[in-house]
Protein backbone atom coordinates (compact mmCIF):
# COMPACT_ATOMS: atom_id res chain seq x y z
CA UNK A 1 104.30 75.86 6.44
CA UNK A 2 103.93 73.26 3.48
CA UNK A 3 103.72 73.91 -0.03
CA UNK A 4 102.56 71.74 -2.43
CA UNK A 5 104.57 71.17 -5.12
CA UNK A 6 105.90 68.76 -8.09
CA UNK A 7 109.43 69.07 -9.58
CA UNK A 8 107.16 67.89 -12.76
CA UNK A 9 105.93 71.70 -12.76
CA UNK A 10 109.23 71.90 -13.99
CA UNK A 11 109.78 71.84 -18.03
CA UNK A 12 113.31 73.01 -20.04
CA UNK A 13 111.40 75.38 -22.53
CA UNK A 14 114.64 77.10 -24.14
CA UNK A 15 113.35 80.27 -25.35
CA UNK A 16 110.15 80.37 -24.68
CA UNK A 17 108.67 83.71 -22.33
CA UNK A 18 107.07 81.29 -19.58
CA UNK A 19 109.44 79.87 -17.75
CA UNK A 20 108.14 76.96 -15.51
CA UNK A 21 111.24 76.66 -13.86
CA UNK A 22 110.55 80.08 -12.05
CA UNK A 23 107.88 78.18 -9.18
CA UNK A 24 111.08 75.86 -8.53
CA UNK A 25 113.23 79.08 -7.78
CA UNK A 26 110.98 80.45 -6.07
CA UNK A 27 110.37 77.29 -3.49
CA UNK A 28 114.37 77.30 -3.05
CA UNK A 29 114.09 80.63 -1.73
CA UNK A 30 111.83 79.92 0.52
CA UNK A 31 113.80 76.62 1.71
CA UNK A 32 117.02 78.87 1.96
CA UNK A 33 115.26 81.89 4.05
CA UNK A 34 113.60 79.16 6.65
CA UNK A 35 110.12 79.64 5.75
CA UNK A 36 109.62 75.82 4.90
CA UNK A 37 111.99 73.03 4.77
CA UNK A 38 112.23 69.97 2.12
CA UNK A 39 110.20 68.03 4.57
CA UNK A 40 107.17 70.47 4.38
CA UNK A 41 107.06 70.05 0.26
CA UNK A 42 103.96 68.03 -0.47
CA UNK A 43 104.06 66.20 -3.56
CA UNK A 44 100.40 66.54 -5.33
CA UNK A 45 98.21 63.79 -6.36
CA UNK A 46 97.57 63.53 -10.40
CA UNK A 47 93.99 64.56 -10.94
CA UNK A 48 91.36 62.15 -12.06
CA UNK A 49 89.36 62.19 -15.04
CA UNK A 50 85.92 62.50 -12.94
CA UNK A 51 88.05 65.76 -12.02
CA UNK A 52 89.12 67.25 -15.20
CA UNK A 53 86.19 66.40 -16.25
CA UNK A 54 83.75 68.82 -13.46
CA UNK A 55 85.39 72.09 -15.93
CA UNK A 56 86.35 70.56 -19.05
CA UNK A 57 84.76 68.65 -22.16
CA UNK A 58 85.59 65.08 -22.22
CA UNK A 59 87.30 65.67 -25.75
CA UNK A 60 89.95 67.47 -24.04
CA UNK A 61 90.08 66.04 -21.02
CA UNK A 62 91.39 62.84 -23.54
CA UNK A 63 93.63 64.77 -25.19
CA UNK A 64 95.29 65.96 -21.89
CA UNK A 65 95.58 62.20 -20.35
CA UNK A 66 96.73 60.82 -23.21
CA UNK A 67 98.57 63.25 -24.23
CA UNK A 68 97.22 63.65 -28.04
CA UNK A 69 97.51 67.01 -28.94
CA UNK A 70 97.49 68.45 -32.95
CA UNK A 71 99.13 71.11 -33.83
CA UNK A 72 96.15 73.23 -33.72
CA UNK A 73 96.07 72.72 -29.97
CA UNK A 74 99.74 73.39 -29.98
CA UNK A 75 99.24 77.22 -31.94
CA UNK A 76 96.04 77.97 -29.49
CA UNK A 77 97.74 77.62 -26.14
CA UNK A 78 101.04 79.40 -27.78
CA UNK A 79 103.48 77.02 -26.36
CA UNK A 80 104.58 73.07 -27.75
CA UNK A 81 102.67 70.83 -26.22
CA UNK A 82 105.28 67.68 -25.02
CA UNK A 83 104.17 64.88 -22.90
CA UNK A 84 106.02 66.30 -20.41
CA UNK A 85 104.56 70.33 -20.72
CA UNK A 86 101.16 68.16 -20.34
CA UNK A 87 101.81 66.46 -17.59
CA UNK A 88 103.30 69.62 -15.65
CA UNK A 89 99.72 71.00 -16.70
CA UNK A 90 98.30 67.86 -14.99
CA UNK A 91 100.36 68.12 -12.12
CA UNK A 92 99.50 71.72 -11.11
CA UNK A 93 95.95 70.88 -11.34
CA UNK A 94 96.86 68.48 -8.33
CA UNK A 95 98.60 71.28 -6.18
CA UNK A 96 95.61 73.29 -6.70
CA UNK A 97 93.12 70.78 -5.65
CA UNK A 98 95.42 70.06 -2.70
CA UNK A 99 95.96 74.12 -2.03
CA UNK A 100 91.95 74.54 -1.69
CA UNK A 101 91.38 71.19 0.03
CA UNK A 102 93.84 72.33 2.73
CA UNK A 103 93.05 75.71 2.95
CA UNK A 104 89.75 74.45 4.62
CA UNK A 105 91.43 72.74 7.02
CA UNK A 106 93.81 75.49 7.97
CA UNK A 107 92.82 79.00 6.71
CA UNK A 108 95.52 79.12 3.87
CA UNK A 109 96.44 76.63 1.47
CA UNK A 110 99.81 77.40 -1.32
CA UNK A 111 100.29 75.46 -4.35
CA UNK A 112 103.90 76.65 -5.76
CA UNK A 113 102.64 77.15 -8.93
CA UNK A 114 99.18 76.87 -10.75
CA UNK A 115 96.80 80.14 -12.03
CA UNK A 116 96.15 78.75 -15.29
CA UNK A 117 93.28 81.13 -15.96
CA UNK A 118 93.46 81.22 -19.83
CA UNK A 119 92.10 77.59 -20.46
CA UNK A 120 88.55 76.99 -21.58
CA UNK A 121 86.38 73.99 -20.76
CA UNK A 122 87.50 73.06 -24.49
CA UNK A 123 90.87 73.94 -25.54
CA UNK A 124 94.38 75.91 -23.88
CA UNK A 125 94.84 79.32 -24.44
CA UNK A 126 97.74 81.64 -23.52
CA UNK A 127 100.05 79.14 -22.31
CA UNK A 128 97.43 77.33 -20.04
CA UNK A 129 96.33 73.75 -20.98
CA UNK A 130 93.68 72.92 -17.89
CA UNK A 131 92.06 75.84 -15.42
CA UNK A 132 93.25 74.41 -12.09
CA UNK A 133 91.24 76.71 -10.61
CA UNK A 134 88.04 75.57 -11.88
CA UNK A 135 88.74 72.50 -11.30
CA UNK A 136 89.45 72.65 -8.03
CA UNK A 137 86.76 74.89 -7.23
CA UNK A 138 83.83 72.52 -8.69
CA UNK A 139 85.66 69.65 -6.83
CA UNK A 140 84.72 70.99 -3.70
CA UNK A 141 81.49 72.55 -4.59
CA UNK A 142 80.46 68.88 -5.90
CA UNK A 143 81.40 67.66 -2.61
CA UNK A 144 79.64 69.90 -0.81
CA UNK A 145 82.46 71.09 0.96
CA UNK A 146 81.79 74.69 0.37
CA UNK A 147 78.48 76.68 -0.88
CA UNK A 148 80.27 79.76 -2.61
CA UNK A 149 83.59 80.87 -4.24
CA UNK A 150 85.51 83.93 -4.79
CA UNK A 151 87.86 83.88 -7.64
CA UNK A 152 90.62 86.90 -6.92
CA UNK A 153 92.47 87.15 -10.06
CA UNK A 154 94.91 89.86 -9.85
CA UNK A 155 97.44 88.42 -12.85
CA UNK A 156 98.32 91.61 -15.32
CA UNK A 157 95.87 89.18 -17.75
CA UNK A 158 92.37 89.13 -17.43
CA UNK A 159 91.17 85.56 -16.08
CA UNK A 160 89.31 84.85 -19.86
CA UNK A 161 89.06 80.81 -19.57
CA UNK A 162 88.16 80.92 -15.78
CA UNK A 163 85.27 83.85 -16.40
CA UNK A 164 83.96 81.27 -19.52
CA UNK A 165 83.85 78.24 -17.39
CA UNK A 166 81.84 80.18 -14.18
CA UNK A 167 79.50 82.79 -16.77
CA UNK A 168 76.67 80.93 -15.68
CA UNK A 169 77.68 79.30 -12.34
CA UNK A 170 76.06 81.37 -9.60
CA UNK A 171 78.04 80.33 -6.48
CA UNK A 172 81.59 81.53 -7.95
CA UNK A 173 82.02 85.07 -8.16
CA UNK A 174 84.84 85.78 -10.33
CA UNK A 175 86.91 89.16 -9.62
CA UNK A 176 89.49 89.97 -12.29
CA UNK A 177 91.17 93.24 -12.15
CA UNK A 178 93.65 93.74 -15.30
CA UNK A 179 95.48 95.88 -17.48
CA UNK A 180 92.53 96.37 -20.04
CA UNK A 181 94.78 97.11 -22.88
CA UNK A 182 96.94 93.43 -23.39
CA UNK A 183 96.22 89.94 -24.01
CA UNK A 184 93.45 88.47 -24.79
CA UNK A 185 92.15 90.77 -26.92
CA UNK A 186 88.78 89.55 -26.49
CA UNK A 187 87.91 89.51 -23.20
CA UNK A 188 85.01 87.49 -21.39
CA UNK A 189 82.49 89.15 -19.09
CA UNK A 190 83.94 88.45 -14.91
CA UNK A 191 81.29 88.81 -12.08
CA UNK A 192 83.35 92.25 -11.10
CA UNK A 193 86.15 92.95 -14.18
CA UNK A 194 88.46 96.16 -12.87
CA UNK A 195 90.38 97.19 -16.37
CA UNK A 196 93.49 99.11 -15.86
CA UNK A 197 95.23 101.47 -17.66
CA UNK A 198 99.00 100.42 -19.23
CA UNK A 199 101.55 101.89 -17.04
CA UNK A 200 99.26 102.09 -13.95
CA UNK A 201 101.69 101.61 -10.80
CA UNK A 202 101.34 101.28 -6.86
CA UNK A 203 99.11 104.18 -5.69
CA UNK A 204 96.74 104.19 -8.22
CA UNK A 205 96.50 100.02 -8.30
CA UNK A 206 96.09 100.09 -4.25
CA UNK A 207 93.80 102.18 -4.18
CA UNK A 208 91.22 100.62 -6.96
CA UNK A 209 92.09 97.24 -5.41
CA UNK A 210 91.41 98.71 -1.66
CA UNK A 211 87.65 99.65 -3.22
CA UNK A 212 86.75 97.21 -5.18
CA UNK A 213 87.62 94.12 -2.96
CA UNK A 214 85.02 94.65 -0.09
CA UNK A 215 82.76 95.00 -2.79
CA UNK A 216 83.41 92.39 -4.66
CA UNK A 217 83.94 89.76 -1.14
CA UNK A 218 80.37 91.23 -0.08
CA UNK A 219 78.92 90.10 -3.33
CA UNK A 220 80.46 86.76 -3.09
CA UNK A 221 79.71 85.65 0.34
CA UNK A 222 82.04 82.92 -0.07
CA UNK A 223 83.62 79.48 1.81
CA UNK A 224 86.40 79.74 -0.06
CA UNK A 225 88.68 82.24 -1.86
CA UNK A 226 91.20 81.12 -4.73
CA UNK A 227 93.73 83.81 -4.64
CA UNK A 228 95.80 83.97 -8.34
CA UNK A 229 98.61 86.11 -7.42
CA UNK A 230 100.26 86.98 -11.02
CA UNK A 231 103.70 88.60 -10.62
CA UNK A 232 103.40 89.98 -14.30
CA UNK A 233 101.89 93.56 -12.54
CA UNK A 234 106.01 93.70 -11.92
CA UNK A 235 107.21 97.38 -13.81
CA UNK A 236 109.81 94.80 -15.03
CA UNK A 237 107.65 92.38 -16.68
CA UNK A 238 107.88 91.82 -20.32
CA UNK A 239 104.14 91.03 -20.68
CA UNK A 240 102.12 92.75 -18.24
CA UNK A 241 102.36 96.40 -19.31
CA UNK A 242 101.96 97.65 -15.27
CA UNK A 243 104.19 99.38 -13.42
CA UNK A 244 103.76 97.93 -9.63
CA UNK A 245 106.99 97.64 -7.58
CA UNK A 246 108.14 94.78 -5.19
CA UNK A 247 106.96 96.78 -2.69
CA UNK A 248 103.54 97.57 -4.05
CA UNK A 249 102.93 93.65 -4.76
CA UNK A 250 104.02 92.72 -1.13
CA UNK A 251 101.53 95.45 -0.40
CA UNK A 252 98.44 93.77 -2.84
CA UNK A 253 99.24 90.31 -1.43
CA UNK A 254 99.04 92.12 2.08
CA UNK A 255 95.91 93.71 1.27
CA UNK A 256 94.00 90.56 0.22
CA UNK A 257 95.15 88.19 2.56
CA UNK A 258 94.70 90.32 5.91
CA UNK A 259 90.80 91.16 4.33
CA UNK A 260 90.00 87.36 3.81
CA UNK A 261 91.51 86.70 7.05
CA UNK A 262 89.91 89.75 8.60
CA UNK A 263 86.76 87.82 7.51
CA UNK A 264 88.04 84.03 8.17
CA UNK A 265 87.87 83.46 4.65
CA UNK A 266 89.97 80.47 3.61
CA UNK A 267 92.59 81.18 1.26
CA UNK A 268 94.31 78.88 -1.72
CA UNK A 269 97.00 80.78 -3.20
CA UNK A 270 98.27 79.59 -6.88
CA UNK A 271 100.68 82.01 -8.95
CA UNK A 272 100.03 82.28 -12.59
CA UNK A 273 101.87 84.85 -15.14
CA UNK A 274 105.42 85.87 -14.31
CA UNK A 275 107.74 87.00 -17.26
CA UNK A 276 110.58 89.48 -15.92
CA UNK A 277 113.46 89.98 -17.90
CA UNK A 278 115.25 88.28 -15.24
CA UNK A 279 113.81 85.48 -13.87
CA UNK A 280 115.26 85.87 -10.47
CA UNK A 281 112.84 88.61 -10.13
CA UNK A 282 109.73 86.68 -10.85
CA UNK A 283 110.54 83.61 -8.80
CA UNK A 284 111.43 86.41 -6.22
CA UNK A 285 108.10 88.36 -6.43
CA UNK A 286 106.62 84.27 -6.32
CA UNK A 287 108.33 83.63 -3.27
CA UNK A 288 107.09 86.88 -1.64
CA UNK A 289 103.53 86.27 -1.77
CA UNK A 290 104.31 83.17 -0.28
CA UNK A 291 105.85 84.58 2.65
CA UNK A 292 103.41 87.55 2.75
CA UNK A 293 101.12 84.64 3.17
CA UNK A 294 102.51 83.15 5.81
CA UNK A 295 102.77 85.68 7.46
CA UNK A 296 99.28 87.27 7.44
CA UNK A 297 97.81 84.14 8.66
CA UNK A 298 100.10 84.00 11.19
CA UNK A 299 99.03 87.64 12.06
CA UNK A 300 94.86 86.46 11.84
CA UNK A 301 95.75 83.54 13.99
CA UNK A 302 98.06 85.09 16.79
CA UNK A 303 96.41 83.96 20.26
CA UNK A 304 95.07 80.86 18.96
CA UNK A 305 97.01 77.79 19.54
CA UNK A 306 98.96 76.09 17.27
CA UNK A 307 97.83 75.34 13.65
CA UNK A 308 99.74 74.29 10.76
CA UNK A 309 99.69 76.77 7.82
CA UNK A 310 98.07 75.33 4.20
CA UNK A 311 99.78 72.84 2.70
């Protein structure tokens, strides 16, 4: 399996709760368990202003290439915005684009890192400068590669900047099922929002996320699903205010990779919000879905030859 991934995703942030560093961890656990080798990391292509430019305003897309941020921007996403947090920002928009690109090629595409659902078309919000995932998305419906998309945010967060950029955008259903109770306080109106209750832990998550799903794939009739796989639902996280287990999350990322590949729905996987205590456990629960990944297609594709899996 390849992964795409930059080690410009990583940036020393001493003190801050995000921790960029955890996608890194999480790719050397995957290197030392055998599920990819060096060889199989993909280094992402920087994305182009045409492409910032499909779900952002040209203002910001400037700011973001050249790296002209005020302090206003700075207070907004709640993080300092360096040249080099920017250009991490830039880079995962890359591995997403690649992710999506590949998983039409293969079934599955992972970018080790990415899920930057909080940024609008005009500004960062919640540590999230530029929404890879809009990007990528309008990249490929521009191109005609796909008709539809399905947007399965299941980050602790609701996806607020993605849900903004696709309110009016018909062919991207947008599926965000959150604790209803945290950050952003003001949330934006998702094709199919699911708002959870603080606390709420494996059975009761499973089972909403078993129902609402089908539903909201049906209404989506999509080419293309963009899987944001948030480890903050982790009972450990400092931010997410859930109470799922390892072993429930392995059993989400389960759930919605076997349905899209039940359906032969492509899948790009990106990560997003991840803010355990310990960072071992994040970059652990990151490194999961990867595998759970892996493995599901593997599962969907038993019987059918050889294929290499995403990216």
């Amino acid at each position: 399996m390849k992964i795409a991934f930059s080690k410009l995703y990583t940036v020393k942030n001493s003190g801050h709760v995000f921790r960029s560093e955890k996608f890194e961890e999480a790719l050397k656990i995957l290197i030392r368990g055998s599920v990819v080798s060096r060889r199989d990391v993909v280094e992402p292509a920087r994305p182009s202003k045409k492409d910032l430019e499909l779900a952002h305003t040209r203002p910001w897309v400037e700011k973001n290439l050249r790296f002209k941020f005020t302090r206003i921007d700075s207070t907004k996403a709640e993080l300092e915005i360096t040249p080099a947090v920017a250009l991490a920002h830039l880079m995962n928009v890359g591995g997403t684009i690649k992710a999506a690109e590949l998983a039409l090629e293969s079934g599955l595409g992972v970018n080790c890192g990415g899920g930057a659902h909080h940024a609008f078309s005009d500004h960062g919000e919640g540590f999230c400068l530029l929404n890879d995932i809009a990007v990528a998305v309008k990249k490929l419906l521009k191109a005609k590669k796909i008709r539809r998309a399905v947007i399965i945010d299941l980050d602790a967060h609701q996806g607020n900047g993605t849900a903004s950029i696709f309110k009016k955008d018909r062919n991207v259903f947008t599926f965000s099922m959150h604790n209803g109770e945290i950050y952003p306080e003001e949330k934006e109106k998702s094709s199919l929002d699911i708002k959870l209750r603080p606390g709420t832990g494996d059975g009761g998550y499973l089972a909403l996320l078993r129902r609402n799903l089908s539903a909201a794939l049906n209404a989506a009739r999509a080419d293309l699903a963009v899987y944001v796989a948030g480890a903050d639902v982790y009972r450990g996280d400092l931010l997410g205010g859930l109470n799922l287990t390892m072993s429930g999350i392995k059993k989400r990322d389960a759930l919605v990779l076997a349905e899209c590949f039940r359906r032969k729905l492509p899948v790009a996987v990106v990560l997003s919000g991840g803010y355990a205590k310990k960072i071992k456990d994040t970059s652990r629960i990151h490194a999961n879905t990867i595998r759970t990944a892996d493995s599901e297609w593997r599962i969907a594709n038993r019987g059918r030859g050889a294929m290499s899996v995403g990216l």
